[in-house]
PDB file of N, CA and C in Angstrom:
ATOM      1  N   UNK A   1     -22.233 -33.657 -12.023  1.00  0.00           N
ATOM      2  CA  UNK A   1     -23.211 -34.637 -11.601  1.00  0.00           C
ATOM      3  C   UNK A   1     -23.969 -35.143 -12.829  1.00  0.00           C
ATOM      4  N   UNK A   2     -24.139 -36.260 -12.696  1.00  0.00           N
ATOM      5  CA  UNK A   2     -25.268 -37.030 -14.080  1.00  0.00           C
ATOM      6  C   UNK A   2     -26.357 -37.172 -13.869  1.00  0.00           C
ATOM      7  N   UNK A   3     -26.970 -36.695 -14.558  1.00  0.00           N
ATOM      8  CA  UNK A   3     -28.698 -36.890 -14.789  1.00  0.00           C
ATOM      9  C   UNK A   3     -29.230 -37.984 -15.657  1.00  0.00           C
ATOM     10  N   UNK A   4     -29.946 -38.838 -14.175  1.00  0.00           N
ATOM     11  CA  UNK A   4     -30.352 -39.841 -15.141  1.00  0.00           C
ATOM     12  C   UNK A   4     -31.953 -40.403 -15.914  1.00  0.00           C
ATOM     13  N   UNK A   5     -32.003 -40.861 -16.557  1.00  0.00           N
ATOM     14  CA  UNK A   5     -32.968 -40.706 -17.318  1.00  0.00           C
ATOM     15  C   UNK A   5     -34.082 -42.153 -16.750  1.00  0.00           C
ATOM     16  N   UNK A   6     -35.781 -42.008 -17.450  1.00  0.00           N
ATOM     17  CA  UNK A   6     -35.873 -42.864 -16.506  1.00  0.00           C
ATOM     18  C   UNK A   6     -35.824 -44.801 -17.003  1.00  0.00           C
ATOM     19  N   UNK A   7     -35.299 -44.572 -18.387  1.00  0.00           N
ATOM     20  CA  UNK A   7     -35.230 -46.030 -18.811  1.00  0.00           C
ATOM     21  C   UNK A   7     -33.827 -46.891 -17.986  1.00  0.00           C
ATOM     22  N   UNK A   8     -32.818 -45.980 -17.797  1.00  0.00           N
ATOM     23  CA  UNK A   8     -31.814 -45.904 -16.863  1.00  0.00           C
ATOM     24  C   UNK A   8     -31.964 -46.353 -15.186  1.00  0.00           C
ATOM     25  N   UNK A   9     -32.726 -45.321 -14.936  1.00  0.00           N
ATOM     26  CA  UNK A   9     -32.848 -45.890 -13.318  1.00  0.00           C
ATOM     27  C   UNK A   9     -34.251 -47.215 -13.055  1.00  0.00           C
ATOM     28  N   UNK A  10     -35.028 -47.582 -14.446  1.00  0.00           N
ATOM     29  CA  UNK A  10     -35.950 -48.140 -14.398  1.00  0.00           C
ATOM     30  C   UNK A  10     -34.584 -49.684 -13.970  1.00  0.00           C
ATOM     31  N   UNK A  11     -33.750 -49.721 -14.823  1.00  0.00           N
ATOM     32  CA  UNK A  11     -32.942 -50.836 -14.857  1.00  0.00           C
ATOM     33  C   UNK A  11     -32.008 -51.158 -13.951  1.00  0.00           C
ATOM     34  N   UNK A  12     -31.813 -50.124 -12.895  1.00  0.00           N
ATOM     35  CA  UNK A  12     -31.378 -50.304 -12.201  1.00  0.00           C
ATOM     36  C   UNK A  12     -31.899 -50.519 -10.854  1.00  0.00           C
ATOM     37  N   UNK A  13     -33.605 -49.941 -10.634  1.00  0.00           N
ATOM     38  CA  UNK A  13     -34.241 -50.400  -9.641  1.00  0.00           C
ATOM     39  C   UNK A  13     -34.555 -52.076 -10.452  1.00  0.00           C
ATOM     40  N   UNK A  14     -34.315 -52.680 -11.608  1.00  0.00           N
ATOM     41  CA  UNK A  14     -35.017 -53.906 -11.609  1.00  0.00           C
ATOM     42  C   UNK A  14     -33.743 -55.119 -11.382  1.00  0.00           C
ATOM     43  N   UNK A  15     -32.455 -53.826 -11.317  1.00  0.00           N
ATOM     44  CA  UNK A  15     -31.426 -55.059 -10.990  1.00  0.00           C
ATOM     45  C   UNK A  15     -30.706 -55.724 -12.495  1.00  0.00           C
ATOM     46  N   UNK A  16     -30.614 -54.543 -13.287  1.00  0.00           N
ATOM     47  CA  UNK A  16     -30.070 -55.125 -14.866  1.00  0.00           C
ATOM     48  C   UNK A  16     -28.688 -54.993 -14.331  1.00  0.00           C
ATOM     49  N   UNK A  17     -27.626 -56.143 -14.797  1.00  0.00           N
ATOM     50  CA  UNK A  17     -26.233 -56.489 -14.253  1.00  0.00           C
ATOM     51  C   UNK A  17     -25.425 -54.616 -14.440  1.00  0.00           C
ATOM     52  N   UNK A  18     -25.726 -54.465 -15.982  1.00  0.00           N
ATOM     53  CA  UNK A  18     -25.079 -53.648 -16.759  1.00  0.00           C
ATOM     54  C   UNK A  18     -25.514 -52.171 -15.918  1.00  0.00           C
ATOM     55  N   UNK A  19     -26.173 -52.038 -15.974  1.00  0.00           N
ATOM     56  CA  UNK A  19     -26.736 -50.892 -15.198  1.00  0.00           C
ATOM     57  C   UNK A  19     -26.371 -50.501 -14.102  1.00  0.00           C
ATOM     58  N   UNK A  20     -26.417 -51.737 -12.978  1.00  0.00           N
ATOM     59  CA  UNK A  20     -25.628 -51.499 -11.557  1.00  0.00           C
ATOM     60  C   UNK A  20     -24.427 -51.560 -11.745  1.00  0.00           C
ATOM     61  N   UNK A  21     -23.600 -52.157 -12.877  1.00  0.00           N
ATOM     62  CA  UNK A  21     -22.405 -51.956 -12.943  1.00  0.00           C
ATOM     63  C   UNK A  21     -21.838 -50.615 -13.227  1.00  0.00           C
ATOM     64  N   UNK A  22     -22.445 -49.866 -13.691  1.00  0.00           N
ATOM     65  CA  UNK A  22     -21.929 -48.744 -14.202  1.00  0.00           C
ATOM     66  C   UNK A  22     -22.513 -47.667 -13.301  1.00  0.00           C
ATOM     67  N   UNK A  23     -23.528 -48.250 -12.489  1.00  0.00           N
ATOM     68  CA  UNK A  23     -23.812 -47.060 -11.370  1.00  0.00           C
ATOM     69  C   UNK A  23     -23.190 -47.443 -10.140  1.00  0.00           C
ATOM     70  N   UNK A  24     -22.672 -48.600  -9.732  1.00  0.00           N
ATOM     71  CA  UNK A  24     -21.036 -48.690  -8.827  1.00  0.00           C
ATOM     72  C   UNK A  24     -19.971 -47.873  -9.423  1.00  0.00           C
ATOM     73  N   UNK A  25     -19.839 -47.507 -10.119  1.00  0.00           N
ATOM     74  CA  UNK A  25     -19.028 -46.957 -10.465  1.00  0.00           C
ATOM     75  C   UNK A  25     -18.605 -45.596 -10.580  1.00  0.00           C
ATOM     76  N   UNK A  26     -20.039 -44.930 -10.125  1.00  0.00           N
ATOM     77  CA  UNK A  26     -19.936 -43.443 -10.497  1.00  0.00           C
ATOM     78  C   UNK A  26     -19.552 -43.166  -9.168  1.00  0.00           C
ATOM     79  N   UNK A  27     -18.499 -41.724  -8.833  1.00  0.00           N
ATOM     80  CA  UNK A  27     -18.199 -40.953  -8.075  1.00  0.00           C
ATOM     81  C   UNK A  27     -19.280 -40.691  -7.011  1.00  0.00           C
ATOM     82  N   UNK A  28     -20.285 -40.109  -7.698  1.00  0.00           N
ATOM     83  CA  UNK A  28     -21.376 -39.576  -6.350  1.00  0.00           C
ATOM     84  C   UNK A  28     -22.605 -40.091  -7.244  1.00  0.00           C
ATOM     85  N   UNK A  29     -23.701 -40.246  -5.934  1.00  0.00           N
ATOM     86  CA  UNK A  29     -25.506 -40.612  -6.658  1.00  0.00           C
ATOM     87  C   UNK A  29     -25.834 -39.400  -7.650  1.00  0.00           C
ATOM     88  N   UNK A  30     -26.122 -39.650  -8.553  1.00  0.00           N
ATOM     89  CA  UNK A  30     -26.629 -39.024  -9.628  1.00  0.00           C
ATOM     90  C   UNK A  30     -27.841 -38.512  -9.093  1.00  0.00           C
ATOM     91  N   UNK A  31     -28.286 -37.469 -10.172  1.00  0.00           N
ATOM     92  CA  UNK A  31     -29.831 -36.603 -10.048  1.00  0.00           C
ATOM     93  C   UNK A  31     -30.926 -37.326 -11.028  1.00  0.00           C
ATOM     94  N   UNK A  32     -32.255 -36.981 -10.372  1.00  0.00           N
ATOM     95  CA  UNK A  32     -33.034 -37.540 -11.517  1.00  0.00           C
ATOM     96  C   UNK A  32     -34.134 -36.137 -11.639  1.00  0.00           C
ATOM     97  N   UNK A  33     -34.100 -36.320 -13.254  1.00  0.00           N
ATOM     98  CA  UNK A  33     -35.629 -35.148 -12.857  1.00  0.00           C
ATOM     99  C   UNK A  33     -36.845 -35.516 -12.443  1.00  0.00           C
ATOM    100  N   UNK A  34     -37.429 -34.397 -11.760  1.00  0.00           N
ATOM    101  CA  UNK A  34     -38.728 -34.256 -11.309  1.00  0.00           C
ATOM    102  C   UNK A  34     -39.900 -34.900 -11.716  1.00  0.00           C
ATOM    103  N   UNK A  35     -39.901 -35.171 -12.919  1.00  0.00           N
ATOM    104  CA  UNK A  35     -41.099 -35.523 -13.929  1.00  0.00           C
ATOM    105  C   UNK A  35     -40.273 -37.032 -13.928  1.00  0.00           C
ATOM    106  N   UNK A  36     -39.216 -37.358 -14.281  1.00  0.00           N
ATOM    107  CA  UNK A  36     -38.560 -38.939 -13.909  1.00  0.00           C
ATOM    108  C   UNK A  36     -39.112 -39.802 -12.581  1.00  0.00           C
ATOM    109  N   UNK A  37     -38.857 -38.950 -11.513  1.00  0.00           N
ATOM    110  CA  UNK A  37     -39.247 -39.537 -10.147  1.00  0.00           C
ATOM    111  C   UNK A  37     -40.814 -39.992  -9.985  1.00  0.00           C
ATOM    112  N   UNK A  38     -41.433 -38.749 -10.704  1.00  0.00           N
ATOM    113  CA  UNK A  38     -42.915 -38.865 -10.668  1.00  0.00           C
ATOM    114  C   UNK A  38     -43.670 -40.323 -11.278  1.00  0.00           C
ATOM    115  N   UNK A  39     -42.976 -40.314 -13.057  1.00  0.00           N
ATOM    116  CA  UNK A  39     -43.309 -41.171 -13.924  1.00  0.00           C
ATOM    117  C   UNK A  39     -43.090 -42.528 -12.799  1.00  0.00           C
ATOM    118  N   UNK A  40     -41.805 -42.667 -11.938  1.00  0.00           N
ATOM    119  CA  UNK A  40     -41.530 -44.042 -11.644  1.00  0.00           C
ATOM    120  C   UNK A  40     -42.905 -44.347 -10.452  1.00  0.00           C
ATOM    121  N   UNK A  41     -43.398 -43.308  -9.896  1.00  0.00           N
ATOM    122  CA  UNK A  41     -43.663 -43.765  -8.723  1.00  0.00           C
ATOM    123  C   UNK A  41     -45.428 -44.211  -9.165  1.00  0.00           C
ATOM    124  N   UNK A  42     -45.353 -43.020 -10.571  1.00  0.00           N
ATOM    125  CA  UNK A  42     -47.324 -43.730 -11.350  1.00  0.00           C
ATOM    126  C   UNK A  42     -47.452 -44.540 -11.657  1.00  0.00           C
ATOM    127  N   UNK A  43     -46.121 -45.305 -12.306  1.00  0.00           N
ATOM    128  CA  UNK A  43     -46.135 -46.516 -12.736  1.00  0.00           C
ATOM    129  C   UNK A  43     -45.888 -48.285 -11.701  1.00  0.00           C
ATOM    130  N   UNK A  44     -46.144 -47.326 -10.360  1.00  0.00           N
ATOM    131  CA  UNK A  44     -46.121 -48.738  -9.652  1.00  0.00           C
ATOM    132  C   UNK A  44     -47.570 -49.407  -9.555  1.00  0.00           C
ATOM    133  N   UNK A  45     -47.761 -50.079  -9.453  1.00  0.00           N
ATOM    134  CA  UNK A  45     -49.498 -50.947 -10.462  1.00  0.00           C
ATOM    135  C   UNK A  45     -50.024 -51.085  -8.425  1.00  0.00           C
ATOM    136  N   UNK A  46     -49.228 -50.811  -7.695  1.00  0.00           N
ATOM    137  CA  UNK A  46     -50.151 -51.224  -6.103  1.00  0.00           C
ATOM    138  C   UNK A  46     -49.289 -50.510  -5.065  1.00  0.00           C
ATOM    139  N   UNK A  47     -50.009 -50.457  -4.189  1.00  0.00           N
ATOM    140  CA  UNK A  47     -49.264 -49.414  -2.748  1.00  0.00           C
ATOM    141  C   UNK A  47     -48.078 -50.017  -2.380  1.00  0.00           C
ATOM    142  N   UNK A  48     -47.971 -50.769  -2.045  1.00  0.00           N
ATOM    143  CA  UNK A  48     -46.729 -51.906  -1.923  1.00  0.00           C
ATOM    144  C   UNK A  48     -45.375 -51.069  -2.833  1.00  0.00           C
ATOM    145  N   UNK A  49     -45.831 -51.353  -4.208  1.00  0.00           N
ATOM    146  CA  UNK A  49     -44.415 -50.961  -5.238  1.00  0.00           C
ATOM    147  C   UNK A  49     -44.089 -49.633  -4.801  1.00  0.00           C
ATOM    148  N   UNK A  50     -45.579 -48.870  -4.635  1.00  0.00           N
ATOM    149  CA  UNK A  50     -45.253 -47.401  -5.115  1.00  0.00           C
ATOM    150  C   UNK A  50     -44.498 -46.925  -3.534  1.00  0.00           C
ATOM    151  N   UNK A  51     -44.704 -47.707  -2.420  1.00  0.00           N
ATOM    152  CA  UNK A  51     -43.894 -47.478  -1.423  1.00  0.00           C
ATOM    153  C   UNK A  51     -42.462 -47.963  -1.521  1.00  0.00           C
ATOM    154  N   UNK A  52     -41.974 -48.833  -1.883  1.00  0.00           N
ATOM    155  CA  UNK A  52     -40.970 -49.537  -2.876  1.00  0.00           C
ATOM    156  C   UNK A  52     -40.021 -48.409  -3.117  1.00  0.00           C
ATOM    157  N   UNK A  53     -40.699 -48.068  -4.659  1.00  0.00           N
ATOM    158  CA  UNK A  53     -40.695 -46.872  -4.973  1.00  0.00           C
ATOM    159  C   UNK A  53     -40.117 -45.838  -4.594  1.00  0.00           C
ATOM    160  N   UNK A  54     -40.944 -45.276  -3.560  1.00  0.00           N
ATOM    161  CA  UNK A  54     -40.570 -44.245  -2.763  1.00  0.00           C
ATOM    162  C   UNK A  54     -39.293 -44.255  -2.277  1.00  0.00           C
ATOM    163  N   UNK A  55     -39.102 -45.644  -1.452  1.00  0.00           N
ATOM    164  CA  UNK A  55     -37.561 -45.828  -1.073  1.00  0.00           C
ATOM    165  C   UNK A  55     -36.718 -46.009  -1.948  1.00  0.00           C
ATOM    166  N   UNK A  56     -37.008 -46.401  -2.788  1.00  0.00           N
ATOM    167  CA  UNK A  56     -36.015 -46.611  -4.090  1.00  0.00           C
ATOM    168  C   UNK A  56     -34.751 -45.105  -4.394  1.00  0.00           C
ATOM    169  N   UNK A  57     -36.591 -44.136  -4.282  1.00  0.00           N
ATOM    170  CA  UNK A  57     -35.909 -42.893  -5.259  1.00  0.00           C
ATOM    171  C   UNK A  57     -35.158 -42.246  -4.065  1.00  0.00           C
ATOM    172  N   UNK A  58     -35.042 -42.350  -2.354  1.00  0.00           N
ATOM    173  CA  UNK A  58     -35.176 -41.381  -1.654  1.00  0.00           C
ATOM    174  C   UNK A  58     -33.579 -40.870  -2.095  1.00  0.00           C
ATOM    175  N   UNK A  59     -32.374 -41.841  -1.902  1.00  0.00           N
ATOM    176  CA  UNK A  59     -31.466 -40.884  -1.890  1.00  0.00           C
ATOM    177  C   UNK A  59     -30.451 -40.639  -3.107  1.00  0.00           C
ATOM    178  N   UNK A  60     -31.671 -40.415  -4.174  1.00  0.00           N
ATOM    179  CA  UNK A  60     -31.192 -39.711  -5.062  1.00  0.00           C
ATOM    180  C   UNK A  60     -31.608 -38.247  -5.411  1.00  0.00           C
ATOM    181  N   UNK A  61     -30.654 -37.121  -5.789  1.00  0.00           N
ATOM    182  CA  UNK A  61     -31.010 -36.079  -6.158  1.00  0.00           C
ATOM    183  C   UNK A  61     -32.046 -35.348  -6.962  1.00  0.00           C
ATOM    184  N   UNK A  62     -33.249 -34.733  -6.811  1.00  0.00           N
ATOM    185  CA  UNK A  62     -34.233 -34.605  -8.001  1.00  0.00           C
ATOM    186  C   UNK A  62     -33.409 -32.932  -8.657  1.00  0.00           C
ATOM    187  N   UNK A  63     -33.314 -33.054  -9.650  1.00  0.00           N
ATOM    188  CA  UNK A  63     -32.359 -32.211 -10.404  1.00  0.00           C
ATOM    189  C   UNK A  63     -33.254 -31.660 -11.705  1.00  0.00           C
ATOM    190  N   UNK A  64     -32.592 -30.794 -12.120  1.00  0.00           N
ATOM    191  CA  UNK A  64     -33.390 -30.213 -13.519  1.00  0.00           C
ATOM    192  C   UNK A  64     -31.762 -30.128 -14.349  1.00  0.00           C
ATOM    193  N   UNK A  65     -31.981 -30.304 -15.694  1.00  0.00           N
ATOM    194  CA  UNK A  65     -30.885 -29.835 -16.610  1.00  0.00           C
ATOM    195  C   UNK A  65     -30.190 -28.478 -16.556  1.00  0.00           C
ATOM    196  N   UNK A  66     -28.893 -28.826 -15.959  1.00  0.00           N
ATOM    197  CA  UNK A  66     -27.897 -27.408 -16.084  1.00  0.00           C
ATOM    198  C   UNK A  66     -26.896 -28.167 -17.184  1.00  0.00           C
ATOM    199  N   UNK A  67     -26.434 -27.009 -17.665  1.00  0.00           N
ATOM    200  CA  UNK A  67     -25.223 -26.897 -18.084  1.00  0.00           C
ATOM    201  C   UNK A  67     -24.461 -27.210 -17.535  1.00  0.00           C
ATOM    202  N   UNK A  68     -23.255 -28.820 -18.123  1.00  0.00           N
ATOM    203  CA  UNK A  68     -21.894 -29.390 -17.477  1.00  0.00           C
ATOM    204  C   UNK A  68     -22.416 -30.848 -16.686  1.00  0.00           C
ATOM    205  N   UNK A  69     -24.262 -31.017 -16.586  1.00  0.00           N
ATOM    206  CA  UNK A  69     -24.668 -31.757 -16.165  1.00  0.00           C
ATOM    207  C   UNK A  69     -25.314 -32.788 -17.383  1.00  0.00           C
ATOM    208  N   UNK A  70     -24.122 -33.833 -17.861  1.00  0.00           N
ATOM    209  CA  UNK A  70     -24.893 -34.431 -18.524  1.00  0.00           C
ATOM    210  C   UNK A  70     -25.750 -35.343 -18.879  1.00  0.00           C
ATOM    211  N   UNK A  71     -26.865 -35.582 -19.256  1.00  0.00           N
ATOM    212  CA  UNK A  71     -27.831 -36.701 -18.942  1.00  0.00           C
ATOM    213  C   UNK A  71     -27.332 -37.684 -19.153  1.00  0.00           C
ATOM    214  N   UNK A  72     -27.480 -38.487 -18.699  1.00  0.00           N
ATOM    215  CA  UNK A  72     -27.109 -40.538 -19.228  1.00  0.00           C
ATOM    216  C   UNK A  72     -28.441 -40.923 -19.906  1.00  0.00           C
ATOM    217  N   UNK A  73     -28.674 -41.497 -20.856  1.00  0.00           N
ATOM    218  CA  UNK A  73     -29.462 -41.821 -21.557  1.00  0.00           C
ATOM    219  C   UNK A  73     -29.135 -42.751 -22.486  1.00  0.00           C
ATOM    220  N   UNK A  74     -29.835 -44.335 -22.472  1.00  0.00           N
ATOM    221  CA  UNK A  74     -29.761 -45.443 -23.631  1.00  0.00           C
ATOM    222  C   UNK A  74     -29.752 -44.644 -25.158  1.00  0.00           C
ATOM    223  N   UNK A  75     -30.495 -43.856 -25.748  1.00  0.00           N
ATOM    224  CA  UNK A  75     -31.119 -43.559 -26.608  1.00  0.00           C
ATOM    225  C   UNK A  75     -30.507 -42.490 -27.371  1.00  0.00           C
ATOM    226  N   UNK A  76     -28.702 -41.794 -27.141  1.00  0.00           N
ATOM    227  CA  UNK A  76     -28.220 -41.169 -27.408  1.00  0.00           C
ATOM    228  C   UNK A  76     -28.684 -40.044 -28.617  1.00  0.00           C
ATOM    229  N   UNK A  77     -28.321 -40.896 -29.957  1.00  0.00           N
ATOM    230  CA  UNK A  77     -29.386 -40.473 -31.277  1.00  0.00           C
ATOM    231  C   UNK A  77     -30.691 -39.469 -31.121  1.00  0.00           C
ATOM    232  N   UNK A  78     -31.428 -39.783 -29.938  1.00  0.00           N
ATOM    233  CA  UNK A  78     -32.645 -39.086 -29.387  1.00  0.00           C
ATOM    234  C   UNK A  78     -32.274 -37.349 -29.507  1.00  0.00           C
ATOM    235  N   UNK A  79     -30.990 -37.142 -28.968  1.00  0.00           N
ATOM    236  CA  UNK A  79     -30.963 -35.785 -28.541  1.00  0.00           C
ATOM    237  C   UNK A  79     -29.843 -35.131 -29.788  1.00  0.00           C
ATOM    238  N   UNK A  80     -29.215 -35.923 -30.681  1.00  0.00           N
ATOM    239  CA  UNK A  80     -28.832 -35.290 -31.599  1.00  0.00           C
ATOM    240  C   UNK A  80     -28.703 -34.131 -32.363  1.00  0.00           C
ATOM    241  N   UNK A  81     -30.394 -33.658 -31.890  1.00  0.00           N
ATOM    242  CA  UNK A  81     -30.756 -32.210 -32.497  1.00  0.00           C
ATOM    243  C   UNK A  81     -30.171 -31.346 -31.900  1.00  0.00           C
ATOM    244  N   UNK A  82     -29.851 -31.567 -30.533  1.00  0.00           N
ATOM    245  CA  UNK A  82     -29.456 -30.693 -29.923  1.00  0.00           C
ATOM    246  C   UNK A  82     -28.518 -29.989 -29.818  1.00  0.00           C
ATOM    247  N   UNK A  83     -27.676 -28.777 -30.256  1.00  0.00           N
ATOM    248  CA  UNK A  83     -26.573 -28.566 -30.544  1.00  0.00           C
ATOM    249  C   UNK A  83     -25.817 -28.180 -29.133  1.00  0.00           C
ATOM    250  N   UNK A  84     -24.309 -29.203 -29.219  1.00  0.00           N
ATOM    251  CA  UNK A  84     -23.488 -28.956 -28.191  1.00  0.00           C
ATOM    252  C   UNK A  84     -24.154 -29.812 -26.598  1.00  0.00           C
ATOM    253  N   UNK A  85     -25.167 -30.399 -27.007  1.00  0.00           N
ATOM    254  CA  UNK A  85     -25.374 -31.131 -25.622  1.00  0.00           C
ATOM    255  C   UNK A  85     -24.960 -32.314 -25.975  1.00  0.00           C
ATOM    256  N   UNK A  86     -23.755 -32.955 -24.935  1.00  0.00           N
ATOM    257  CA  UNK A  86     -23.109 -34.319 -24.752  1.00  0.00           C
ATOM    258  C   UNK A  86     -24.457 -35.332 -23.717  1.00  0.00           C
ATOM    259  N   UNK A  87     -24.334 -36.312 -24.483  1.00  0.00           N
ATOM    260  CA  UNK A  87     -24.830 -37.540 -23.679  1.00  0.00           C
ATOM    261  C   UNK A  87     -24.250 -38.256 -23.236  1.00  0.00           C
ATOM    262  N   UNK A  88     -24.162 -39.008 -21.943  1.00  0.00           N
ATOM    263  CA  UNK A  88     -23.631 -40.179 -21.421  1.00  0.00           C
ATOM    264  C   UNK A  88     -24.550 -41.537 -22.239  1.00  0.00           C
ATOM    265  N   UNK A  89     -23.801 -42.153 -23.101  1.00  0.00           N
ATOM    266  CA  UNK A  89     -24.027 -43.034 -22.855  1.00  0.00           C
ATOM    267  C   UNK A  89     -24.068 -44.551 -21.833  1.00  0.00           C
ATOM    268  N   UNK A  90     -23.981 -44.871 -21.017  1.00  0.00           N
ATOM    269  CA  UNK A  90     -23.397 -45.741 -20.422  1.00  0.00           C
ATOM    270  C   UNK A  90     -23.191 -46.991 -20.003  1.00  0.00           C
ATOM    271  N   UNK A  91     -24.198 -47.721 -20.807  1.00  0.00           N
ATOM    272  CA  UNK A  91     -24.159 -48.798 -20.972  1.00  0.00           C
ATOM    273  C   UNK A  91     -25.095 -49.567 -22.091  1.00  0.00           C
ATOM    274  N   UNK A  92     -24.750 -50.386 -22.893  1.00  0.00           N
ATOM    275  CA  UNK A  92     -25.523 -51.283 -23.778  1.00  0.00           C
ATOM    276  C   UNK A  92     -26.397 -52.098 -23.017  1.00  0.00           C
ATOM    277  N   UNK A  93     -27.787 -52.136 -23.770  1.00  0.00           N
ATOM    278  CA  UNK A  93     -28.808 -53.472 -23.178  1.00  0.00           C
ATOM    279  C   UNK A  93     -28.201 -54.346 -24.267  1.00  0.00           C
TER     280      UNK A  93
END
């Protein structure tokens, strides 16, 4: 399963071509973490979004990092330090 990050699902709740293209595409709905779901739902500016929001995130998985689960993330380079953890990249802005 892929864990996605939240610059990732930010672009895909806003409808970026590239983004939904590559999330048609995946096998099963991906996971998001806990602190991901949260960030999206503080950042809705009125009750309206943040209900939005809510439906947005419902049927996706809230997940934490395992092993074999790899994150998707724009920002690959970011996690470099990390030894032996693969990133999805998956799409260019």
């Amino acid at each position: 399963m892929t864990l996605l990050d939240k610059d990732i699902l930010i672009d895909i709740q806003r409808g970026v071509p590239q983004a939904l293209d590559w999330f048609r595409m995946l096998p099963e709905i991906p996971a998001i973490p806990g602190l991901v779901a949260m960030e999206i739902i503080h950042c809705a500016q009125n009750r309206v979004r943040e209900e939005n929001s809510l439906r947005f995130l419902r049927p996706f998985q809230s997940n934490s990092y395992r092993r074999g689960n790899p994150p998707a993330h724009l920002q690959s380079e970011t996690f470099r330090v990390v030894d032996g953890l693969s990133i999805v990249r998956p799409y260019v802005r």
